[in-house]
C-alpha atoms as a PDB file:
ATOM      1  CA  UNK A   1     -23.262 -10.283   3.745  1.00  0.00           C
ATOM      2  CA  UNK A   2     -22.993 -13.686   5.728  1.00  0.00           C
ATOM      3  CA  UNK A   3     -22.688 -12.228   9.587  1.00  0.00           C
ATOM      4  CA  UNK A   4     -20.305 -13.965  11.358  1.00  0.00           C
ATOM      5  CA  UNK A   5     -18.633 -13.504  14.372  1.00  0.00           C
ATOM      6  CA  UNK A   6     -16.187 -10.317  14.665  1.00  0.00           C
ATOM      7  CA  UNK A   7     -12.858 -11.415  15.421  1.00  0.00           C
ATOM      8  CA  UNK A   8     -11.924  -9.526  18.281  1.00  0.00           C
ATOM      9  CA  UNK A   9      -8.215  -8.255  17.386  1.00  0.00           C
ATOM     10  CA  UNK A  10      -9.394  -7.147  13.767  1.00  0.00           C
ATOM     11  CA  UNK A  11     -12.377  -5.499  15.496  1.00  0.00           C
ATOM     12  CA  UNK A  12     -10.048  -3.594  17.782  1.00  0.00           C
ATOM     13  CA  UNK A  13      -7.854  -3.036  14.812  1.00  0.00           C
ATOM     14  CA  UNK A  14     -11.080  -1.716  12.510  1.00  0.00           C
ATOM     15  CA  UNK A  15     -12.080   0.467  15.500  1.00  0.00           C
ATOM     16  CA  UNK A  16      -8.576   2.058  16.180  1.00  0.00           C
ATOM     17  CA  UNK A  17      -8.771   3.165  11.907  1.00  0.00           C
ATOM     18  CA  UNK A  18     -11.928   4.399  11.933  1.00  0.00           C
ATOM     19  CA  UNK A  19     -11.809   6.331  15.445  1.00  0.00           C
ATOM     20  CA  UNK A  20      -8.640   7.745  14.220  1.00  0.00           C
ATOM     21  CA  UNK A  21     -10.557   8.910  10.946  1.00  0.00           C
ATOM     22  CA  UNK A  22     -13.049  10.704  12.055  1.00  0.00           C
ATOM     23  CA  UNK A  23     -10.987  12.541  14.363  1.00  0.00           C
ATOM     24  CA  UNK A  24      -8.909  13.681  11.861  1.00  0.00           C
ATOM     25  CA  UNK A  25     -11.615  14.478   9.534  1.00  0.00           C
ATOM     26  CA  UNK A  26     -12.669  16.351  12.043  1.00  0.00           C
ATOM     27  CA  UNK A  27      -9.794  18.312  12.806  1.00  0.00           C
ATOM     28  CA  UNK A  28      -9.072  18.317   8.905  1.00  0.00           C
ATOM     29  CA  UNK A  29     -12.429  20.173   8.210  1.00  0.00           C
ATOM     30  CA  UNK A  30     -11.853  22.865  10.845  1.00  0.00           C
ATOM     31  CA  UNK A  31      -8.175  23.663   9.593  1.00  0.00           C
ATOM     32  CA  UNK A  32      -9.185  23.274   5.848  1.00  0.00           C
ATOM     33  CA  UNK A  33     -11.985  25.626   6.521  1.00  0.00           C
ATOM     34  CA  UNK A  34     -10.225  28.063   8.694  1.00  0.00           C
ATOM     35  CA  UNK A  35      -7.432  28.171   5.836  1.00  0.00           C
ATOM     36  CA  UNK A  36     -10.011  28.547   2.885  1.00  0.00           C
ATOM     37  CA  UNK A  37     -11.595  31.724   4.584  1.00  0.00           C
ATOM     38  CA  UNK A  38      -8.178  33.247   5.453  1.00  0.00           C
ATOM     39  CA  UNK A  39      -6.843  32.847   1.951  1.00  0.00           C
ATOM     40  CA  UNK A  40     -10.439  32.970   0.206  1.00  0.00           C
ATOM     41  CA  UNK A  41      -9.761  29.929  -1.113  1.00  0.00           C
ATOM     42  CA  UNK A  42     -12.953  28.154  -2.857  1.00  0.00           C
ATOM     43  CA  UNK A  43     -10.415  24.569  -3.476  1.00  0.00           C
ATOM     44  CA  UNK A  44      -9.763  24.476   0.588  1.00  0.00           C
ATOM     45  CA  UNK A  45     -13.582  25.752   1.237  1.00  0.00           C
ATOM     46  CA  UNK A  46     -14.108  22.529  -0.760  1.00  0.00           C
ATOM     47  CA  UNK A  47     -11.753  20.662   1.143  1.00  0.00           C
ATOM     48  CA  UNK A  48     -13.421  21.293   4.093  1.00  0.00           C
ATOM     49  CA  UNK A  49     -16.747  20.222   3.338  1.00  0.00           C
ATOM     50  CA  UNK A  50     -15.365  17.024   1.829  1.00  0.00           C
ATOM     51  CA  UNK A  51     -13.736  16.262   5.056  1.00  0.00           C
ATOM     52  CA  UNK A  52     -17.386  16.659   6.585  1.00  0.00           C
ATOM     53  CA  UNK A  53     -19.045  14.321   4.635  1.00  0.00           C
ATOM     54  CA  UNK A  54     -16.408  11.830   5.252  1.00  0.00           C
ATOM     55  CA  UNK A  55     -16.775  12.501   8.619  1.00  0.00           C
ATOM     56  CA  UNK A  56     -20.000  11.511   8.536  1.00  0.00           C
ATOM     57  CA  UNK A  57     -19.221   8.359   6.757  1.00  0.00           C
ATOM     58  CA  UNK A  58     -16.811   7.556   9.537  1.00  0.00           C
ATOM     59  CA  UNK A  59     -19.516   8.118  12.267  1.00  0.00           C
ATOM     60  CA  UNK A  60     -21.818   5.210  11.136  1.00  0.00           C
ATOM     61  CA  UNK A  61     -19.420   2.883  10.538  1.00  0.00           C
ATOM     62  CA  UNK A  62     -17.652   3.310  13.887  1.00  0.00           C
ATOM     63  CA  UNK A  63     -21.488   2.772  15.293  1.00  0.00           C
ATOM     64  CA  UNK A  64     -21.978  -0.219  13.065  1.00  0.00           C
ATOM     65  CA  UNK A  65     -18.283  -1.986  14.594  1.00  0.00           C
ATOM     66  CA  UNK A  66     -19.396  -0.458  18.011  1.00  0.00           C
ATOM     67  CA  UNK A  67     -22.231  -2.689  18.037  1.00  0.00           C
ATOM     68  CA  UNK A  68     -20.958  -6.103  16.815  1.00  0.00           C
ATOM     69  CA  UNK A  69     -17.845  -5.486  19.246  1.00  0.00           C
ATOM     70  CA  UNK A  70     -20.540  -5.509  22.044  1.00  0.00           C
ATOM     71  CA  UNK A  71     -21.661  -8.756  20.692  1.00  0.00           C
ATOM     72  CA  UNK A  72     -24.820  -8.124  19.370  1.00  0.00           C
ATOM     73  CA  UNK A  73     -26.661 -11.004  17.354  1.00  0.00           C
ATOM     74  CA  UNK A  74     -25.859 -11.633  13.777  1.00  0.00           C
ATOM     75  CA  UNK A  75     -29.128 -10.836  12.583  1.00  0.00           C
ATOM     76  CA  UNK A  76     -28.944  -7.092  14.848  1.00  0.00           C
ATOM     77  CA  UNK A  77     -24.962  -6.864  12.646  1.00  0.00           C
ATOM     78  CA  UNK A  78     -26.424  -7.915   9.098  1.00  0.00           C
ATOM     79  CA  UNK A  79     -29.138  -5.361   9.236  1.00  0.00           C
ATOM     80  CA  UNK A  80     -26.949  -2.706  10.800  1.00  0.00           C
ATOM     81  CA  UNK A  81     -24.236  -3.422   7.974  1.00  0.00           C
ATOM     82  CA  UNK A  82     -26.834  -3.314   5.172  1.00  0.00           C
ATOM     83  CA  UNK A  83     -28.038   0.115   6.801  1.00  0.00           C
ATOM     84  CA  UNK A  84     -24.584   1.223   6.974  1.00  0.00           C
ATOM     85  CA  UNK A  85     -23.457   0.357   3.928  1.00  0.00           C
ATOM     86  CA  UNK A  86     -25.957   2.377   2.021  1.00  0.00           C
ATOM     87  CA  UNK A  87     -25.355   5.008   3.777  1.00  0.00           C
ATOM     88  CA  UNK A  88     -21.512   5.189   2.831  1.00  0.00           C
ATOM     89  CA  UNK A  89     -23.114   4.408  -0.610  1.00  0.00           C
ATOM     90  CA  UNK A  90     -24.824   8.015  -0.688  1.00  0.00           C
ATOM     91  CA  UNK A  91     -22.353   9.889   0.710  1.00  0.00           C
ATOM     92  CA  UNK A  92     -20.143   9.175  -1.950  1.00  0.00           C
ATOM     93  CA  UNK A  93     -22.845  10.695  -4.306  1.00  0.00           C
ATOM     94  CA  UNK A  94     -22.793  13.821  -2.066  1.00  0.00           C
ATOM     95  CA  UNK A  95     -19.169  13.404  -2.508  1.00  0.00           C
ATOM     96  CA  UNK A  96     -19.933  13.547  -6.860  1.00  0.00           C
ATOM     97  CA  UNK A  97     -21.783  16.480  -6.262  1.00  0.00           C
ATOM     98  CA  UNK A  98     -19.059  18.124  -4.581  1.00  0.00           C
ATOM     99  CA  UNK A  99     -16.752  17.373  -6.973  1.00  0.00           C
ATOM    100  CA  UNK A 100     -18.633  17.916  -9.912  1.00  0.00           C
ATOM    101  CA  UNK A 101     -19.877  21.177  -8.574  1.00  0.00           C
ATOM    102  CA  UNK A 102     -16.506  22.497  -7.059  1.00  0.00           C
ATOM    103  CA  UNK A 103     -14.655  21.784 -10.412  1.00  0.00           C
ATOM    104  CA  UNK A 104     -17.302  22.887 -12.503  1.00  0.00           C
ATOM    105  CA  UNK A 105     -17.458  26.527 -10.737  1.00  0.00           C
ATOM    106  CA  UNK A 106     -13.613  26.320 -10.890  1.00  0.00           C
ATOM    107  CA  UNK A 107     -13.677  26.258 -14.641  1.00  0.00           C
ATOM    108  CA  UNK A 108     -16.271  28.409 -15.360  1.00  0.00           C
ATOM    109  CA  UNK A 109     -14.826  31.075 -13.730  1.00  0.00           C
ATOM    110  CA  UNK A 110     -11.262  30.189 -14.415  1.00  0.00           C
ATOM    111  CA  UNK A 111     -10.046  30.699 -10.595  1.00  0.00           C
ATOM    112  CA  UNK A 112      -6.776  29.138  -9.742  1.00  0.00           C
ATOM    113  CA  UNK A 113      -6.283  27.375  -6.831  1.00  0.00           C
ATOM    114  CA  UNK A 114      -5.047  29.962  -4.039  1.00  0.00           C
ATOM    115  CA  UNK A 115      -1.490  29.187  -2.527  1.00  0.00           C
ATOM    116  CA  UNK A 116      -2.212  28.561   1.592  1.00  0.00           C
ATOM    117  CA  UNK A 117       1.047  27.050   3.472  1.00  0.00           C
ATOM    118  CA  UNK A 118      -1.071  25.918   6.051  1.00  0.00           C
ATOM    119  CA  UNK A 119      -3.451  24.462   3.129  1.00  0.00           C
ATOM    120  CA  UNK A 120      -0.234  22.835   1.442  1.00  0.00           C
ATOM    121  CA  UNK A 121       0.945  21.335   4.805  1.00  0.00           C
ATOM    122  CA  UNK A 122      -2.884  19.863   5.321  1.00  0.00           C
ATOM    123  CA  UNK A 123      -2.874  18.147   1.843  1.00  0.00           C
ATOM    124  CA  UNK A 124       0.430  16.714   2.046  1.00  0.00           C
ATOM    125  CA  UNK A 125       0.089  15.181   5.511  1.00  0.00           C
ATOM    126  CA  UNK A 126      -3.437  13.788   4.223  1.00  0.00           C
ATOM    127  CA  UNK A 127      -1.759  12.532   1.127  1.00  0.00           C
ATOM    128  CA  UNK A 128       1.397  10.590   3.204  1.00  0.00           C
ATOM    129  CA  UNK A 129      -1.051   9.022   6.000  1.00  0.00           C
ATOM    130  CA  UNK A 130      -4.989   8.531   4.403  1.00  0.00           C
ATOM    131  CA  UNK A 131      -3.622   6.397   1.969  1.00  0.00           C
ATOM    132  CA  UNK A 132      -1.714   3.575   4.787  1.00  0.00           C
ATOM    133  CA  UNK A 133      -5.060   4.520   6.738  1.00  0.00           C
ATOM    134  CA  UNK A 134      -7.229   2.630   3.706  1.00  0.00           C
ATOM    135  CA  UNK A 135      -5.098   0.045   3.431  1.00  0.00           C
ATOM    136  CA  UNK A 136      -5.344  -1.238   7.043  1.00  0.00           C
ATOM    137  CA  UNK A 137      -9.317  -0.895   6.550  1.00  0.00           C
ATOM    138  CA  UNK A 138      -9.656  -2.662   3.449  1.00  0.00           C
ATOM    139  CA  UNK A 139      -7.798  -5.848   5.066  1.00  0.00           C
ATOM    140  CA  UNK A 140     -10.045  -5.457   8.228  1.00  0.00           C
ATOM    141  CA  UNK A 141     -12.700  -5.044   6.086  1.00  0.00           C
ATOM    142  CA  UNK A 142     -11.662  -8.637   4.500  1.00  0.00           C
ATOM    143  CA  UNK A 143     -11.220  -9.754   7.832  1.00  0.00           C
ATOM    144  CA  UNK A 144     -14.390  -8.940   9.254  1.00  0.00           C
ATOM    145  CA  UNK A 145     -16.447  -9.070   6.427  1.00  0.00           C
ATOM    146  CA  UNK A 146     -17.688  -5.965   6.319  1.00  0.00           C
ATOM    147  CA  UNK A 147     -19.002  -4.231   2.770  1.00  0.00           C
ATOM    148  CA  UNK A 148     -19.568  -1.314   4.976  1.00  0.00           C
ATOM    149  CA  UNK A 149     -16.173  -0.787   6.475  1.00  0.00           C
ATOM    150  CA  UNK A 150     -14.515  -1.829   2.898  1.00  0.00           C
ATOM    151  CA  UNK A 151     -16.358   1.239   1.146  1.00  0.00           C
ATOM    152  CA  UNK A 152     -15.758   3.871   3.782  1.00  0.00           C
ATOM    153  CA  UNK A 153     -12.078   2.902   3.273  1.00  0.00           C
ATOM    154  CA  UNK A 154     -12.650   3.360  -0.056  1.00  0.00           C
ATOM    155  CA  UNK A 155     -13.999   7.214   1.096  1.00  0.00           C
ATOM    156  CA  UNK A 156     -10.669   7.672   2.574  1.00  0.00           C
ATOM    157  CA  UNK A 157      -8.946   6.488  -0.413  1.00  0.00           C
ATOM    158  CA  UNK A 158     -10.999   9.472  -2.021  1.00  0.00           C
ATOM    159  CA  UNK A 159      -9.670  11.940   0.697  1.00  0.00           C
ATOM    160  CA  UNK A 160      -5.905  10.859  -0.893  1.00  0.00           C
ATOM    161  CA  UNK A 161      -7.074  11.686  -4.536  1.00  0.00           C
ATOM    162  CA  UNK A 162      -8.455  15.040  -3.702  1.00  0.00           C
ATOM    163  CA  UNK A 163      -5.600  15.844  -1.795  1.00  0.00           C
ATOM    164  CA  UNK A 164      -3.715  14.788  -4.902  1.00  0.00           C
ATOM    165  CA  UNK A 165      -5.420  16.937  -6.792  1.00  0.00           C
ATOM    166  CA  UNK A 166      -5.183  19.900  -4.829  1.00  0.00           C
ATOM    167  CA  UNK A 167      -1.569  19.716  -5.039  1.00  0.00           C
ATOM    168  CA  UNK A 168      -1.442  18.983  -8.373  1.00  0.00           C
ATOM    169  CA  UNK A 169      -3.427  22.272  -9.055  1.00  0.00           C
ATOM    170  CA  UNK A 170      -1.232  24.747  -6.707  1.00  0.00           C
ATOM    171  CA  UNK A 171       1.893  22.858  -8.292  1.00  0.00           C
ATOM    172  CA  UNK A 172       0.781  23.102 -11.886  1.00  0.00           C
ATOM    173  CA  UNK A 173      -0.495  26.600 -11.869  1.00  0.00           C
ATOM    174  CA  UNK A 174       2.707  27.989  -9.919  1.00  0.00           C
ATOM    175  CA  UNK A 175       5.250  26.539 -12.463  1.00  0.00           C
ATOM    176  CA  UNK A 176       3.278  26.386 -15.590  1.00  0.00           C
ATOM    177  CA  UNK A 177       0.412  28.127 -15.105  1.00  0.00           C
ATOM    178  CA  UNK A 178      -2.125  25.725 -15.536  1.00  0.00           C
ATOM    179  CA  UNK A 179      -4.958  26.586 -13.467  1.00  0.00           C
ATOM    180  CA  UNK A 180      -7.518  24.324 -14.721  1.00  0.00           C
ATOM    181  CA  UNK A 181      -5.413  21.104 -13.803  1.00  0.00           C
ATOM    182  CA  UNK A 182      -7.268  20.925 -10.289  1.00  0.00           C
ATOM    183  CA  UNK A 183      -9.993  21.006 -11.611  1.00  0.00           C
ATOM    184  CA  UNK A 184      -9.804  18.282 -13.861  1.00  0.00           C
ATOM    185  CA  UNK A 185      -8.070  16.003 -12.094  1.00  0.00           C
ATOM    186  CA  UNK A 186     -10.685  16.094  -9.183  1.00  0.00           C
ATOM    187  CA  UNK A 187     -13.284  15.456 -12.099  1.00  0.00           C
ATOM    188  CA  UNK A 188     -11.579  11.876 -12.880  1.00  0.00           C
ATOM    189  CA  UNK A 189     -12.470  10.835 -10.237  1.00  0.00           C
ATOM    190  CA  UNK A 190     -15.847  10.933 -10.734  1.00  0.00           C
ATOM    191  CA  UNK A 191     -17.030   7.743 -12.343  1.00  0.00           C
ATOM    192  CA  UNK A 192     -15.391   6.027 -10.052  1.00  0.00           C
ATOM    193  CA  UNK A 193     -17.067   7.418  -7.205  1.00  0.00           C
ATOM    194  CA  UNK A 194     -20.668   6.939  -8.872  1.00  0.00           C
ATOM    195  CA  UNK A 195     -19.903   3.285  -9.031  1.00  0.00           C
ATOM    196  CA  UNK A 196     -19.078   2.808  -5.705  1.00  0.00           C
ATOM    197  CA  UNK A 197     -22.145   4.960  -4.204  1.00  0.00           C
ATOM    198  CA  UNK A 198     -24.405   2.616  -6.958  1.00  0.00           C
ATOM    199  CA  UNK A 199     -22.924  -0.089  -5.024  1.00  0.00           C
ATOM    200  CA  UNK A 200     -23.211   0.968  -1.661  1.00  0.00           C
ATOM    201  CA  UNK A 201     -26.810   2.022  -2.609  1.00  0.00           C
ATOM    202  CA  UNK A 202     -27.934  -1.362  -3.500  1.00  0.00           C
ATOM    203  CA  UNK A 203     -26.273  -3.315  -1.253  1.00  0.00           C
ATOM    204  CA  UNK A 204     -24.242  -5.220  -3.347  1.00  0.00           C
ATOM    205  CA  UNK A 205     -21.561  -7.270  -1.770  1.00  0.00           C
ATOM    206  CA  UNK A 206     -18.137  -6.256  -1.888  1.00  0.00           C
ATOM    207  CA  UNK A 207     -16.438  -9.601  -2.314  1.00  0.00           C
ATOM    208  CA  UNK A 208     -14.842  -9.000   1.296  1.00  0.00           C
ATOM    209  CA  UNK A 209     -14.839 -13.307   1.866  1.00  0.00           C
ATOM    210  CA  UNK A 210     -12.850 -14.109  -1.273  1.00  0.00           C
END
């Protein structure tokens, strides 16, 4: 990435997103995990922990804007952003395992999701708001340039799917009985989260300047 200088109102903007995120990831995580142990519920266990390592994600990109919104030299922000962006990179690996592990328990021991109100209310306010949440960071992303920022929105795109696929799973198996549909739908997801963490990994840009 080329640093340039942050543009101050898409800085504040970028901020704002990302603040917001990892306070509710935060407050996501405790609810989801609350929820899971009341209703022994491994999907909103899983929920949980997902909304931990997106928390995380959150975290060092809020750092990374922190710093170039203090006005620290380009070559401090293109290091920092480099740094940054592999670490989004791997936590959307940790966020394959996850996946790949939750689902694959799921199915082997055929458990159906387990029906949580509070658990349905989480998932559906996740699944209205994350999604207008990564839209504003992907165009501050293009706005500021940031591969960084661009794949932790991507992360919160993620959060959308999986709460997607959550309800899918309590819907499915209530009217049709489908238990496994969870499950698989979460396990879709997959390749596309390997390619962006190979991305993130390496570096690569994200094409946030075209």
């Amino acid at each position: 990435m080329n640093a340039i200088a942050m543009d101050t109102r898409w800085g504040r903007i970028a901020i704002g997103l990302v603040s917001a995120t990892l306070v509710y990831n935060i407050v996501e995580a405790i609810i989801a995990l609350w929820s899971g142990a009341v209703a022994d519920s491994v999907a909103l266990l899983g929920f949980g922990l997902d909304s931990g390592i997106e928390t995380a994600a959150a975290a060092v990109v809020l750092y990374r804007l922190w710093v170039e919104y203090r006005g620290a030299d380009g070559v401090q922000v293109a290091q920092l952003e480099h740094r940054v962006h592999q670490f989004v990179g791997a936590t959307f690996l940790v966020l394959v395992i996850y996946v790949v592990g939750q689902a694959g328990w799921t199915l082997w021991t055929r458990e159906a999701p387990a029906e949580s109100f509070v658990g349905i209310v989480l998932a559906v306010v996740s699944l209205v708001t994350m999604p207008l949440v990564s839209l504003g960071k992907l165009k501050a992303a293009k706005e500021l340039g940031s591969a960084a920022l661009r794949a932790e929105a991507k992360e919160t795109l993620a959060c959308s799917y999986l709460s997607f696929a959550l309800l899918l799973g309590l819907g499915a198996n209530a009217a049709m009985g489908w238990w496994w549909a969870d499950p698989v739908a979460a396990l879709l997801m997959v390749p596309w989260l390997v390619k962006e963490g190979r991305e993130g990994l390496s570096g690569d840009d994200c094409g946030c300047h075209d």
